[in-house]
Protein backbone atom coordinates (compact mmCIF):
# COMPACT_ATOMS: atom_id res chain seq x y z
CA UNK A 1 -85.33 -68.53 6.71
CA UNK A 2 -82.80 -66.14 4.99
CA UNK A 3 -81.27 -67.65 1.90
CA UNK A 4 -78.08 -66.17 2.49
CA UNK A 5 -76.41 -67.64 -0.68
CA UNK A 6 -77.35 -69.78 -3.38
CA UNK A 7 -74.76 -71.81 -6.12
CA UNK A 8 -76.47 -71.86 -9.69
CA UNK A 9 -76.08 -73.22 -13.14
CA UNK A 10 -76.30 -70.70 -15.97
CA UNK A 11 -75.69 -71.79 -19.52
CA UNK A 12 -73.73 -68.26 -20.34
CA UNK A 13 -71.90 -66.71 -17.58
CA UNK A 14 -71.43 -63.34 -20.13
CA UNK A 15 -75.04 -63.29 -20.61
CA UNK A 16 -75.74 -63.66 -16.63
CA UNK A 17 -73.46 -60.98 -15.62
CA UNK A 18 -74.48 -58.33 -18.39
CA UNK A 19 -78.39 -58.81 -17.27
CA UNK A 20 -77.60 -58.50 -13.33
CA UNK A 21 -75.67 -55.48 -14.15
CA UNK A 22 -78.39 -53.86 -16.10
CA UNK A 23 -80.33 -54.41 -12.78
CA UNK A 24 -78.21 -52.53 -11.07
CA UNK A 25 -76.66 -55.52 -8.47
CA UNK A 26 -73.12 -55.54 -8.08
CA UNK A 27 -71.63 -58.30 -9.96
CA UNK A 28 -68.01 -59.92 -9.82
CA UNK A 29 -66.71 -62.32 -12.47
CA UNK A 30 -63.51 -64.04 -10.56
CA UNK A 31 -62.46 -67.63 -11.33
CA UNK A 32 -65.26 -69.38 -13.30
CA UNK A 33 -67.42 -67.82 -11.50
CA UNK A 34 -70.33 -65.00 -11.48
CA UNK A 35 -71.06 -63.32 -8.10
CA UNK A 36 -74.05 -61.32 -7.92
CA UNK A 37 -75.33 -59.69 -4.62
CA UNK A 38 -78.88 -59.14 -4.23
CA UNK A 39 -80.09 -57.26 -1.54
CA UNK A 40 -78.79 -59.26 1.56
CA UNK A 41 -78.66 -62.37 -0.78
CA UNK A 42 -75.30 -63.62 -2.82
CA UNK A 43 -75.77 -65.62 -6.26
CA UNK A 44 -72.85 -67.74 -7.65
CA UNK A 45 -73.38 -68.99 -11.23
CA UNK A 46 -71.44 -71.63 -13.02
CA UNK A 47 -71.44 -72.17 -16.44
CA UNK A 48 -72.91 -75.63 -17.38
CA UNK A 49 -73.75 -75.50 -21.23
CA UNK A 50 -76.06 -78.29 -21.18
CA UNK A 51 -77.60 -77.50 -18.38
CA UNK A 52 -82.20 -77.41 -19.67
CA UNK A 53 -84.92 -75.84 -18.19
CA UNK A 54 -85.32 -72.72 -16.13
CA UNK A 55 -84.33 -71.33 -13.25
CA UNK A 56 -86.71 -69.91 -10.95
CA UNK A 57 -86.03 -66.94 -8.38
CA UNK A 58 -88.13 -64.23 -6.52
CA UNK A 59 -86.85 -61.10 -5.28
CA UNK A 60 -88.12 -58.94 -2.29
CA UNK A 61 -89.19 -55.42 -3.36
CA UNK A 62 -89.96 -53.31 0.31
CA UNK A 63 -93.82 -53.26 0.99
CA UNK A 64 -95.29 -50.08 -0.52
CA UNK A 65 -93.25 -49.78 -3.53
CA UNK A 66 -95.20 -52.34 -5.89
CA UNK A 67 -96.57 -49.95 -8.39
CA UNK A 68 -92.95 -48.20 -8.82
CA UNK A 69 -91.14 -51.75 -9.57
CA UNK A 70 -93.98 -53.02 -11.70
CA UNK A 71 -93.10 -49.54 -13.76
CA UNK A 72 -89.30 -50.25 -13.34
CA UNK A 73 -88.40 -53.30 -14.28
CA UNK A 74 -91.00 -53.21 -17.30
CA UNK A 75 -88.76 -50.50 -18.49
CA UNK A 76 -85.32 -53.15 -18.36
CA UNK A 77 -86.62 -56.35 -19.32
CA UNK A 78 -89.34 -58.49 -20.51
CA UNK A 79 -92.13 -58.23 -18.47
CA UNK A 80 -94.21 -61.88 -18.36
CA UNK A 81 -97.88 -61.96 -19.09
CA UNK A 82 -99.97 -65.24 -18.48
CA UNK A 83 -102.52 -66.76 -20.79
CA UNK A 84 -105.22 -64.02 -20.19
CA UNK A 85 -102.53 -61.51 -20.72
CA UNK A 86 -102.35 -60.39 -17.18
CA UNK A 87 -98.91 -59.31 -15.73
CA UNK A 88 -99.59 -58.81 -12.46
CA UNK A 89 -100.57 -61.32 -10.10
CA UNK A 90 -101.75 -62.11 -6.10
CA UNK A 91 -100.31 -64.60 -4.70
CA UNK A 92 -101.46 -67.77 -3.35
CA UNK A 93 -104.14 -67.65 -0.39
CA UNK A 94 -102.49 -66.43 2.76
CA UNK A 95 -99.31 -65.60 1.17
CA UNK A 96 -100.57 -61.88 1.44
CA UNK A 97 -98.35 -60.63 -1.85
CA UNK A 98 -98.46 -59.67 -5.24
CA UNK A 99 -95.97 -60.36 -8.41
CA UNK A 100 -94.70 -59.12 -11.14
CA UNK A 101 -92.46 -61.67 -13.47
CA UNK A 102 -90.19 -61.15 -15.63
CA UNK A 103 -87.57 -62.61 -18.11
CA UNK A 104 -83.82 -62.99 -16.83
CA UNK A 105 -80.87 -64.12 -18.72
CA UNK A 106 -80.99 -67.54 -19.94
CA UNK A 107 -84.24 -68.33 -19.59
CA UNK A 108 -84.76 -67.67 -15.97
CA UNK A 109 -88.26 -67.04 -14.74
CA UNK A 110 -87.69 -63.83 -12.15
CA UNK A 111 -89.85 -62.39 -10.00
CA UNK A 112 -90.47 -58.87 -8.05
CA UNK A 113 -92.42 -60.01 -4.99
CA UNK A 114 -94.26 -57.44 -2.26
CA UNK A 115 -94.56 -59.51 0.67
CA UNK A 116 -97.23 -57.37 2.76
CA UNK A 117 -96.54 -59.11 6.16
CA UNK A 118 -92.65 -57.83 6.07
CA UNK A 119 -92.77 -53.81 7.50
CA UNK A 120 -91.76 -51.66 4.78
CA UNK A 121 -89.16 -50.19 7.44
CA UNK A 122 -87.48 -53.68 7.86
CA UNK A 123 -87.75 -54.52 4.21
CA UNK A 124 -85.32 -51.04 3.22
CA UNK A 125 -83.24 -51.61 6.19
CA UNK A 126 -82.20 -55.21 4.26
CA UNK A 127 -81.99 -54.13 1.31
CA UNK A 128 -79.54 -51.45 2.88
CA UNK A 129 -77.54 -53.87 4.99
CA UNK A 130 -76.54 -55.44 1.62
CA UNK A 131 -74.62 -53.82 -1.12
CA UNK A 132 -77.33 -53.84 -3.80
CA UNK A 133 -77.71 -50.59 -5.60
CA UNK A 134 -79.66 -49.25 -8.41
CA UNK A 135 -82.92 -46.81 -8.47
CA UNK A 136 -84.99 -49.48 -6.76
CA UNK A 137 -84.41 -51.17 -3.27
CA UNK A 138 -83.94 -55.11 -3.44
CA UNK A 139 -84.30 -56.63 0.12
CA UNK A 140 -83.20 -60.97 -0.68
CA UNK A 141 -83.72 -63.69 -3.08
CA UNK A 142 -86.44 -64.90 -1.46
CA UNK A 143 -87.75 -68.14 -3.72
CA UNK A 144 -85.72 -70.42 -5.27
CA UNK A 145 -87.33 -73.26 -7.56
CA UNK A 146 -86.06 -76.42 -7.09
CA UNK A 147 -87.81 -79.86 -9.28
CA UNK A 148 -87.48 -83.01 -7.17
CA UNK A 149 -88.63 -86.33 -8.30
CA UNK A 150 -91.28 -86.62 -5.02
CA UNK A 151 -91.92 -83.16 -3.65
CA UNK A 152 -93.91 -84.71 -0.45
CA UNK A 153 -90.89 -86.69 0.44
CA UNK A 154 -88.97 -83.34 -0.01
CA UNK A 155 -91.32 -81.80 2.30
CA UNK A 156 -90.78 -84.70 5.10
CA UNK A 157 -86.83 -84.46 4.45
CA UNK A 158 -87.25 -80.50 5.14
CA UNK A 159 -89.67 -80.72 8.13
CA UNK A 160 -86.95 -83.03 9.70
CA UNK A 161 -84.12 -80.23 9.38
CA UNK A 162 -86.87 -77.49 10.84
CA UNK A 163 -88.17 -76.35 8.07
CA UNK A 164 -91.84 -76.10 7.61
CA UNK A 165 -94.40 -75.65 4.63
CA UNK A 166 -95.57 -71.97 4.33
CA UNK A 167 -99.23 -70.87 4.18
CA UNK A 168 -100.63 -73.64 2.56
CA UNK A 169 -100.63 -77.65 2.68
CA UNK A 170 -98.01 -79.34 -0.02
CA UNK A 171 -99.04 -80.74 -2.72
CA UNK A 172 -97.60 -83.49 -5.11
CA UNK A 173 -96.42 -81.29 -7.88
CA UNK A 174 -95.76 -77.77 -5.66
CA UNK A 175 -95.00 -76.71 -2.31
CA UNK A 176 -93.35 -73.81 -0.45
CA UNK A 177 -91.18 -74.43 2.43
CA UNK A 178 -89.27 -71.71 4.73
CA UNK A 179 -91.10 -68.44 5.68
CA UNK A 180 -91.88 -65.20 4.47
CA UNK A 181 -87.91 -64.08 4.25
CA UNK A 182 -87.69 -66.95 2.58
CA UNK A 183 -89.01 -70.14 0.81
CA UNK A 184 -87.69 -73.22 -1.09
CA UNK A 185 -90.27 -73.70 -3.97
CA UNK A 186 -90.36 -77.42 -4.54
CA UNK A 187 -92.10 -78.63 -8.19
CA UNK A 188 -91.90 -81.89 -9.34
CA UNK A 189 -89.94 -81.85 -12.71
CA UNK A 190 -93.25 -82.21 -15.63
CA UNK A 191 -94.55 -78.63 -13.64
CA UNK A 192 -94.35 -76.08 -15.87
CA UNK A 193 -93.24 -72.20 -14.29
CA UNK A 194 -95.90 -70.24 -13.73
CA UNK A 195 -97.37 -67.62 -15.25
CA UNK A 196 -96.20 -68.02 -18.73
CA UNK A 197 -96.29 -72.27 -19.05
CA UNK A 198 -94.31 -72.74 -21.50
CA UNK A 199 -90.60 -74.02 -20.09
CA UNK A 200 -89.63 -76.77 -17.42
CA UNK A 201 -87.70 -76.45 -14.22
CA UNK A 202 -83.88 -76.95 -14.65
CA UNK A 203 -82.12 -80.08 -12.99
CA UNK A 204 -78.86 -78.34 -12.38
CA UNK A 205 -77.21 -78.29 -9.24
CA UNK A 206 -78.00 -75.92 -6.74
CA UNK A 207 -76.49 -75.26 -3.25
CA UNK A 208 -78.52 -72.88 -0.37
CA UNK A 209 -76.65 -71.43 2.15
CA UNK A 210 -79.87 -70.77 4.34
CA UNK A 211 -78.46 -71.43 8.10
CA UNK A 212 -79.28 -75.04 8.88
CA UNK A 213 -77.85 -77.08 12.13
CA UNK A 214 -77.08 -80.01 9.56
CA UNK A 215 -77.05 -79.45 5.18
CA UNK A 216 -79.75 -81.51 3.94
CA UNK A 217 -79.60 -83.46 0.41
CA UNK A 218 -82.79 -83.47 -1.48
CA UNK A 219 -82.12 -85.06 -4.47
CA UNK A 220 -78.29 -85.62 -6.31
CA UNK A 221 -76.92 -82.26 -6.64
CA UNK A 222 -79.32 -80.04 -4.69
CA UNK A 223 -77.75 -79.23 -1.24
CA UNK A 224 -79.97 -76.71 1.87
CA UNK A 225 -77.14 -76.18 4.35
């Protein structure tokens, strides 16, 4: 599942573009809007002032290069620590990764992820067939939180529309759904982001382009298509 494009709520637009710049995405301000490619993945923000909570997003770093984006992005933004003070993190069981978070604009929890299972080869030649540049490759968006009021039911609607939970069994508060290009991370709304705890998922409307047969509606405002 390639997320192909995803429509997001920011609460500054100025703020958004500056910090996507400073990551060294191309970025386009044009009508309302901010356009940020990523890799082979395109990001349309929206400013919605009262928009609370946080967004959540993961980005693809190639397999292999880890160590060197751990060392860059701690050297352009806030790097993320958990309660134990770690920073760097495995993921879940059979997800076959490791993470590095980080703070974006606005509150948004990011993420550099190193998917093992994707061939370093294939993971450059993404990030190439996009127009992402900057000193370090970024393949896709590959996670995109999303808080729904019954994340089971979520996981039913998206089964229907050929989607299918990743690695693991759902759970009622958090599940993954997609692949390992990419996943749908559905929390119910009290589930605080991980590592750091301390903020909420947002509510705001979001829209995935992520090449379904038929768009699916999970909840009011949040649109896979």
């Amino acid at each position: 599942m390639d997320i192909r494009q995803a429509q997001l709520a920011t609460r500054s637009l100025d703020d958004t573009a500056r910090f996507w710049e400073r990551l060294g995405c191309p970025v386009d301000r044009t009508d309302g809007v901010v356009e940020v490619v990523v890799g082979s993945t395109r990001l349309l923000f929206r400013e919605l002032p009262e928009m609370t909570g946080a967004l959540h997003l993961a980005i693809t770093i190639p397999a292999g290069t880890f160590d060197v984006a751990a060392a860059w992005i701690a050297g352009i933004a806030t790097v993320l620590v958990d309660a134990d003070g770690r920073d760097e993190f495995d993921g879940p069981p059979n997800w076959n990764s490791r993470s590095v978070y980080f703070e974006g604009p606005d509150q948004q929890l990011l993420e550099l992820i190193e998917r093992r299972d994707l061939a370093a080869g294939a993971g450059a030649a993404r990030a190439s067939a996009g127009v992402s540049t900057g000193p370090l490759p970024l393949v896709s968006v590959s996670e995109v939180g999303i808080a729904v009021p019954d994340v089971l039911g979520a996981v039913e609607t998206l089964r229907r529309a050929g989607l299918k939970p990743y690695a693991n069994p759902p759970g009622e508060g958090f599940a993954a759904v997609g692949d390992v290009d990419g996943l749908v991370i559905l929390v119910s709304p009290e589930r605080r982001w991980f590592p750091t705890a301390d903020r909420l998922p947002s509510t705001a409307p979001v829209v995935l382009d992520v090449g379904l047969d038929t768009p699916v509606e999970l909840t009011p405002g949040v649109l896979l298509r």
